[in-house]
C-alpha atoms as a PDB file:
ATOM      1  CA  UNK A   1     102.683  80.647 169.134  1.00  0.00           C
ATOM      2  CA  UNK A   2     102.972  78.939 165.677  1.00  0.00           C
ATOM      3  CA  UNK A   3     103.286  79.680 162.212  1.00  0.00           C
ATOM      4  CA  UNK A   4     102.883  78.558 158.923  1.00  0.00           C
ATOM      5  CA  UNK A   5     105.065  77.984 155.618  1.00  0.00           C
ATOM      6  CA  UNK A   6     105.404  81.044 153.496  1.00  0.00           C
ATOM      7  CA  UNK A   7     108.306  80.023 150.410  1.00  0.00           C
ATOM      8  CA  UNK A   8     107.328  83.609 148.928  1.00  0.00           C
ATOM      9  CA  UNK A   9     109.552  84.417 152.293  1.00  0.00           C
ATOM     10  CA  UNK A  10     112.130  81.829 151.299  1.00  0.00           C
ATOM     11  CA  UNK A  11     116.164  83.444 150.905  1.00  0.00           C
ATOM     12  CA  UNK A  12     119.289  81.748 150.851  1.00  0.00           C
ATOM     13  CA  UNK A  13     120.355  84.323 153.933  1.00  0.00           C
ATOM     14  CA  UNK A  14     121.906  87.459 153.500  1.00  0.00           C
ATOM     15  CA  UNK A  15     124.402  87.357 150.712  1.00  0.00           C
ATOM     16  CA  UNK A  16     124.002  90.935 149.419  1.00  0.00           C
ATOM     17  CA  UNK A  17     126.866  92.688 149.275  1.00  0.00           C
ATOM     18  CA  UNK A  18     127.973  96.109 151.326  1.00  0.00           C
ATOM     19  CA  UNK A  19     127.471  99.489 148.817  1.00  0.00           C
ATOM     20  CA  UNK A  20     130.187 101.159 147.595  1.00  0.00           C
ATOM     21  CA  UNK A  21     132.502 103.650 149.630  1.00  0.00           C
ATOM     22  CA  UNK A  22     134.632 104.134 152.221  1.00  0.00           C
ATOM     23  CA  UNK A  23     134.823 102.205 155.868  1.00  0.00           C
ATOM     24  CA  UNK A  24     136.309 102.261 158.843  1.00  0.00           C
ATOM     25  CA  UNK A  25     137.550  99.209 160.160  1.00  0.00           C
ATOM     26  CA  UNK A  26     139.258  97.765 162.547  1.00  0.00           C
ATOM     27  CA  UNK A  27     141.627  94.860 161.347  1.00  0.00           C
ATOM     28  CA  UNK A  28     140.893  91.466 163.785  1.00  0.00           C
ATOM     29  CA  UNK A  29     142.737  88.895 162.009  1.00  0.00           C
ATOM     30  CA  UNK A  30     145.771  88.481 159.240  1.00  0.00           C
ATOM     31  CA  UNK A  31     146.530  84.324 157.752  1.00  0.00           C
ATOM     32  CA  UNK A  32     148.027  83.409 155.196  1.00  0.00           C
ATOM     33  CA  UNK A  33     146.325  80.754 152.768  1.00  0.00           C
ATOM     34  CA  UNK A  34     147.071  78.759 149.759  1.00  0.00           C
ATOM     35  CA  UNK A  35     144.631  78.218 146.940  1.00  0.00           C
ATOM     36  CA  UNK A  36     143.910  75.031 145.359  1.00  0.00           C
ATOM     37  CA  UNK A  37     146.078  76.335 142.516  1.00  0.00           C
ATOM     38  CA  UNK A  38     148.830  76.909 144.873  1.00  0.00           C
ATOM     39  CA  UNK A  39     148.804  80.418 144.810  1.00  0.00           C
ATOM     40  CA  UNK A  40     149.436  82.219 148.203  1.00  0.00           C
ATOM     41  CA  UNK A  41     147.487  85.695 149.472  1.00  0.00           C
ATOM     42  CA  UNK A  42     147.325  86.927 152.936  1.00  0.00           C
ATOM     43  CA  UNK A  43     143.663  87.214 154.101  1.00  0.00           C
ATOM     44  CA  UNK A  44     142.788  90.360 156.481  1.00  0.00           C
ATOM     45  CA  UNK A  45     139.545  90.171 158.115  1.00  0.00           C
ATOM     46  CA  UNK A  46     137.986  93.487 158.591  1.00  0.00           C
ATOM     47  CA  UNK A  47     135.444  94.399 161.237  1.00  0.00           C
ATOM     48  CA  UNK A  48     133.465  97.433 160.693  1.00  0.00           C
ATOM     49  CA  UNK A  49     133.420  99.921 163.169  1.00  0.00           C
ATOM     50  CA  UNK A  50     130.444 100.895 165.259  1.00  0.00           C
ATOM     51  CA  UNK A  51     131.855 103.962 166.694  1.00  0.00           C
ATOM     52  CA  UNK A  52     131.738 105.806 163.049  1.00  0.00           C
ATOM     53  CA  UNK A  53     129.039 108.470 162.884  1.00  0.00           C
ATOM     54  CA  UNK A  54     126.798 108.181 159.420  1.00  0.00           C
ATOM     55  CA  UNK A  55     128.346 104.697 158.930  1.00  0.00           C
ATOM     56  CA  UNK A  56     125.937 101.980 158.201  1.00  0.00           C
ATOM     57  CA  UNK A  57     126.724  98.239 158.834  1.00  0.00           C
ATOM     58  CA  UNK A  58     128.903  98.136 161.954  1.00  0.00           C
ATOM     59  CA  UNK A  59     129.882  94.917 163.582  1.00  0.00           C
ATOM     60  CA  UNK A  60     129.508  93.387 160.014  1.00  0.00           C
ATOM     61  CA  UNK A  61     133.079  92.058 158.118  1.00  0.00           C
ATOM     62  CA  UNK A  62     135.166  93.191 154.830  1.00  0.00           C
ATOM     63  CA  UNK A  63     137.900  90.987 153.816  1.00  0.00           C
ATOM     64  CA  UNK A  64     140.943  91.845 151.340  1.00  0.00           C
ATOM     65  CA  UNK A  65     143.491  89.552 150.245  1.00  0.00           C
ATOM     66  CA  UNK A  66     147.260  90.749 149.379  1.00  0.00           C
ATOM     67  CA  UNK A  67     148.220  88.218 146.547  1.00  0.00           C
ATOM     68  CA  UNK A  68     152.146  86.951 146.837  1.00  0.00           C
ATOM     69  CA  UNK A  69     153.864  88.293 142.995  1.00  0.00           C
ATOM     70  CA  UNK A  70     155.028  85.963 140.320  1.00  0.00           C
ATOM     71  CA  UNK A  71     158.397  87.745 140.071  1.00  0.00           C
ATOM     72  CA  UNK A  72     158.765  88.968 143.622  1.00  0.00           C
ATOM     73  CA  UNK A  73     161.857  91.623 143.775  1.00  0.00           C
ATOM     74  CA  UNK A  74     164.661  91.725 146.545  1.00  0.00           C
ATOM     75  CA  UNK A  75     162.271  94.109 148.574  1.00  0.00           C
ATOM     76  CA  UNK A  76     159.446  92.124 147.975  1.00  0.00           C
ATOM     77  CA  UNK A  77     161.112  88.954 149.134  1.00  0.00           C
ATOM     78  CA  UNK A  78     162.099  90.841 152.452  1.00  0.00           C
ATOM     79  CA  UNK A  79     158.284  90.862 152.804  1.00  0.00           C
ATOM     80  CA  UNK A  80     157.942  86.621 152.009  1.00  0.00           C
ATOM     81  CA  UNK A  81     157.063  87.412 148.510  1.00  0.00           C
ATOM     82  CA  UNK A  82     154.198  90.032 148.793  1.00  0.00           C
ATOM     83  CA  UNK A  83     154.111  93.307 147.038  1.00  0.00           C
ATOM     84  CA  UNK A  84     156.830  95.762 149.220  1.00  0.00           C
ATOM     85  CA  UNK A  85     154.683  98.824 147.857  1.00  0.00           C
ATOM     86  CA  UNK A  86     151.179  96.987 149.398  1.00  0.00           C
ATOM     87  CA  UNK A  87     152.967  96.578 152.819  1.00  0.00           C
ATOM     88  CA  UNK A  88     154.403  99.938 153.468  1.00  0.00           C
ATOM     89  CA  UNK A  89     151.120 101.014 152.767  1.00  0.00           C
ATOM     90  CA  UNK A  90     149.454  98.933 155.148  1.00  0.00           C
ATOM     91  CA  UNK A  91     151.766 100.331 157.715  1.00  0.00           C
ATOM     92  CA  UNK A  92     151.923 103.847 156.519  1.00  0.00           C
ATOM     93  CA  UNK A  93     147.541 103.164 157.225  1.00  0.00           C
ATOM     94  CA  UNK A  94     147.900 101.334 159.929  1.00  0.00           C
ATOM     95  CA  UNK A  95     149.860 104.102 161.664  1.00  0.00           C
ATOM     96  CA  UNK A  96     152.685 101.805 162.484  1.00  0.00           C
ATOM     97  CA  UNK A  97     155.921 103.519 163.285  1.00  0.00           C
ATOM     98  CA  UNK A  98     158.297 104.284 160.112  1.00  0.00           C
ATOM     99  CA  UNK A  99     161.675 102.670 160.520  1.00  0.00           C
ATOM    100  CA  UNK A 100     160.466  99.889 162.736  1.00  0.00           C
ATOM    101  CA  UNK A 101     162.201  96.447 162.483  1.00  0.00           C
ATOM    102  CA  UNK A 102     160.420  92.971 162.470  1.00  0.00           C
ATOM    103  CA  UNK A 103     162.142  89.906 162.302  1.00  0.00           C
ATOM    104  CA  UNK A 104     159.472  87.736 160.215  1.00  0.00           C
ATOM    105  CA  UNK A 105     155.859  89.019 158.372  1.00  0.00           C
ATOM    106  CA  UNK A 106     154.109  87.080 160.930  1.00  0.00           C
ATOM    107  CA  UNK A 107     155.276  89.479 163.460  1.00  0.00           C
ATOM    108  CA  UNK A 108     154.474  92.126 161.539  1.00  0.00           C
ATOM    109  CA  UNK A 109     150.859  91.126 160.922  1.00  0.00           C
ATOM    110  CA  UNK A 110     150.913  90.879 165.269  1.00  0.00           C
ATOM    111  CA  UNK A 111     151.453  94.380 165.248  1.00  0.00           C
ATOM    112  CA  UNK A 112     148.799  95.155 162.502  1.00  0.00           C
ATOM    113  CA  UNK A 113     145.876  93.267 164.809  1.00  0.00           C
ATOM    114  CA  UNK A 114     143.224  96.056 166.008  1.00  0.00           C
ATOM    115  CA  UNK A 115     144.432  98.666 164.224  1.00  0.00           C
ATOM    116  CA  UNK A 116     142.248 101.263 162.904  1.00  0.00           C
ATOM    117  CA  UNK A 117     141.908 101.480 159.106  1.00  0.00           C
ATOM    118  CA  UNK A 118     139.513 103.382 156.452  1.00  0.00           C
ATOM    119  CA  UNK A 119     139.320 101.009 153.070  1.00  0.00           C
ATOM    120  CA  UNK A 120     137.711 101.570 150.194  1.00  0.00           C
ATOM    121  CA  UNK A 121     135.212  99.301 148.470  1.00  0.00           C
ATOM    122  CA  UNK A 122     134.204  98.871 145.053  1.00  0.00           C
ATOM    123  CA  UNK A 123     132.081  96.110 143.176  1.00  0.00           C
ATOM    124  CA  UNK A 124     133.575  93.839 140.425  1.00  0.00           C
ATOM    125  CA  UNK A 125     132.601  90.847 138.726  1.00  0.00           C
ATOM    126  CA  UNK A 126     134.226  87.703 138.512  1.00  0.00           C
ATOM    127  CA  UNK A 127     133.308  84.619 137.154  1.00  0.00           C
ATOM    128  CA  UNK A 128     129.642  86.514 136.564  1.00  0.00           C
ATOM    129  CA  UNK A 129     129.575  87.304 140.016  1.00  0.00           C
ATOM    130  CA  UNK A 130     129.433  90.612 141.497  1.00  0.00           C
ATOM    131  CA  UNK A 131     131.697  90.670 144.319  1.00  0.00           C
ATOM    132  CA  UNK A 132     132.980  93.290 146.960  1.00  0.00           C
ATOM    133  CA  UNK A 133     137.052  94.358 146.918  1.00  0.00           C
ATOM    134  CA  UNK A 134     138.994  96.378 148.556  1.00  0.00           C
ATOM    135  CA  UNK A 135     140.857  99.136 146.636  1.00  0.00           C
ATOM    136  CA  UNK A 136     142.473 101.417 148.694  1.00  0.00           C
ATOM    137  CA  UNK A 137     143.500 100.931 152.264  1.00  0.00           C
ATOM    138  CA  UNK A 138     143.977 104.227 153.605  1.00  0.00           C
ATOM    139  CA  UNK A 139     144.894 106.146 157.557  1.00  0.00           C
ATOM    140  CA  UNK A 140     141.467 106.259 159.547  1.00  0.00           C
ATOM    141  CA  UNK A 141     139.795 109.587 159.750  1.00  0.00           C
ATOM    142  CA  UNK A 142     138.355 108.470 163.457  1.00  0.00           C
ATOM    143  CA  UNK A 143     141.476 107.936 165.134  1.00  0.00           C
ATOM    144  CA  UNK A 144     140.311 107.454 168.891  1.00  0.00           C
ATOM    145  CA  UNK A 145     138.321 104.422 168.549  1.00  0.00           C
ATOM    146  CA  UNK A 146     135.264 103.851 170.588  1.00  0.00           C
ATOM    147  CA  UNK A 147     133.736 100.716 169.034  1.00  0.00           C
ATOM    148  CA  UNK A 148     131.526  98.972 171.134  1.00  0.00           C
ATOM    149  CA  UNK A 149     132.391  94.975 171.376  1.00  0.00           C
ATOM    150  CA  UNK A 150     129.032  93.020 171.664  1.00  0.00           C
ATOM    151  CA  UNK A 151     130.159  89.421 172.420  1.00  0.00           C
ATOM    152  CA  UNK A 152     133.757  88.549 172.692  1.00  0.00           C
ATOM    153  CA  UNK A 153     134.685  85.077 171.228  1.00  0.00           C
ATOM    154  CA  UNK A 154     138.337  83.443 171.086  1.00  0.00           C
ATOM    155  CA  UNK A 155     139.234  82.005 167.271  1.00  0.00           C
ATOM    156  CA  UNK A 156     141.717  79.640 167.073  1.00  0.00           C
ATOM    157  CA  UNK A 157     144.996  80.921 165.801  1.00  0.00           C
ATOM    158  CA  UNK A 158     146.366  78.833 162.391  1.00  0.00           C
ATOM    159  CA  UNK A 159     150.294  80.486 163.791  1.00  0.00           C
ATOM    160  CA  UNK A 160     150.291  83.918 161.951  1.00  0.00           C
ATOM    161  CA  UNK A 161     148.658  86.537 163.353  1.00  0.00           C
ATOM    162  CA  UNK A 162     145.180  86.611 165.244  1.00  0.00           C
ATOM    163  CA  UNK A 163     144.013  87.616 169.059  1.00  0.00           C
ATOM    164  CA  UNK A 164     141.388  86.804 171.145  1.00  0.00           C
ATOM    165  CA  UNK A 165     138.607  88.605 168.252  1.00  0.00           C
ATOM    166  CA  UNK A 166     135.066  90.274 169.444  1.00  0.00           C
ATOM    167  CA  UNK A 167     132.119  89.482 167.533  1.00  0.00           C
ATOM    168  CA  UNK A 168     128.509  90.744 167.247  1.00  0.00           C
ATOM    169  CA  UNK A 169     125.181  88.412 168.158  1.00  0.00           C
ATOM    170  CA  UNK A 170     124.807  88.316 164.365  1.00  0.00           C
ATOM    171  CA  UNK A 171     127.907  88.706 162.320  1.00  0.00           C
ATOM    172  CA  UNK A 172     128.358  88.839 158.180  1.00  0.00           C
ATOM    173  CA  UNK A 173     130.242  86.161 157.679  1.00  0.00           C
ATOM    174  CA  UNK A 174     128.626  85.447 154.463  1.00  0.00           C
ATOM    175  CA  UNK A 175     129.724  88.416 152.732  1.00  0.00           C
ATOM    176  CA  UNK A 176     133.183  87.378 152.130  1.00  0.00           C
ATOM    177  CA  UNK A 177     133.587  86.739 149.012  1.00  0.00           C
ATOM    178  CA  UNK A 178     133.733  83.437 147.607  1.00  0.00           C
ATOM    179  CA  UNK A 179     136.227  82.711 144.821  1.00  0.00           C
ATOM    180  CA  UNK A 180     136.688  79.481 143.388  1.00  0.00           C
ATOM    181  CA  UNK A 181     139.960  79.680 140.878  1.00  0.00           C
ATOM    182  CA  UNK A 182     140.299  77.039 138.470  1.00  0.00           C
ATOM    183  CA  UNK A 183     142.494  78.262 136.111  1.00  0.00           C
ATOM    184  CA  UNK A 184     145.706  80.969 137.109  1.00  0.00           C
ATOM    185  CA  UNK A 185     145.203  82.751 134.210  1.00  0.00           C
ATOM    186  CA  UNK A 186     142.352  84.403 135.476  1.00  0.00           C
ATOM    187  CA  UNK A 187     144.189  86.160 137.907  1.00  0.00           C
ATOM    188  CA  UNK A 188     145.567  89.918 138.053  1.00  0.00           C
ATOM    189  CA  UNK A 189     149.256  89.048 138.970  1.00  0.00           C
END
């Protein structure tokens, strides 16, 4: 069977972004990178839960970056130089047991892999872009989670914190954001 050249059909692939709201997710992967202006966030991927009744676009990824502060404190330097306030919160989410020691933030993020999560996303623009974020990161409403792995692929780990990560036949790896930062200004911290 053949076909013929259509370029009214003609897309880039899917770059929309996911609508607004809350999701449940599943976190498969924490690393830490550096910018080309030397500034330091660590990156969660976020898979989307399958399991979630009324929730559209399982399988597909979110991604939220914690942003190390200018002026860390002494609690935020217990935490490598990330917001104190953003971790506990993660954990409180995360369901991760109050009062529990860790002897680095790498270990931490171990414990954080496959956790069930509810986020929610909002649009913004930057740089004339519209662009998904993460706002809140809040405890999951579906706490027995019965997502459905399609394909299960191992990703090399850069030393922080990944495991063996599942992935669908087609997964949205385009929607994470793209963010090119020339100047620090521009930045909220």
């Amino acid at each position: 069977m053949g076909f013929k050249t259509n370029h009214k059909e003609a897309t880039q692939g899917d770059f929309s972004i996911k609508p607004e709201g809350d999701y449940e997710v599943i976190i498969k992967g924490i690393e830490e990178k550096t910018t080309r202006n030397n500034k330091t966030g660590l990156n969660m991927k976020l898979l989307i839960r399958n399991d979630v009744p009324e929730q559209k676009f399982g399988n597909g990824f979110l991604f939220h970056t914690f942003w190390k502060r200018k002026e860390p404190t002494d609690l935020d330097n217990q935490v490598e130089g990330y917001s104190y306030g953003q971790i506990m919160n993660l954990s409180k989410a995360a369901n991760l047991p109050d009062g529990k020691e860790y002897e680095s933030l790498s270990e931490y993020c171990a414990d954080l892999i496959d956790k069930c999560v509810r986020v929610t996303l909002k649009h913004e623009e930057y740089n004339g872009k519209m662009q998904e974020r993460i706002s809140y990161i809040n405890e999951t409403k579906f706490p027995d989670c019965k997502h459905v792995y399609k394909e299960s692929q191992t990703v090399k780990s850069n030393g922080f914190a990944s495991k063996p990560q599942e992935f669908s036949n087609n997964p949205v790896q385009s929607s994470y954001p793209s963010v090119d930062i020339d100047n620090d200004d521009d930045l909220p911290f």
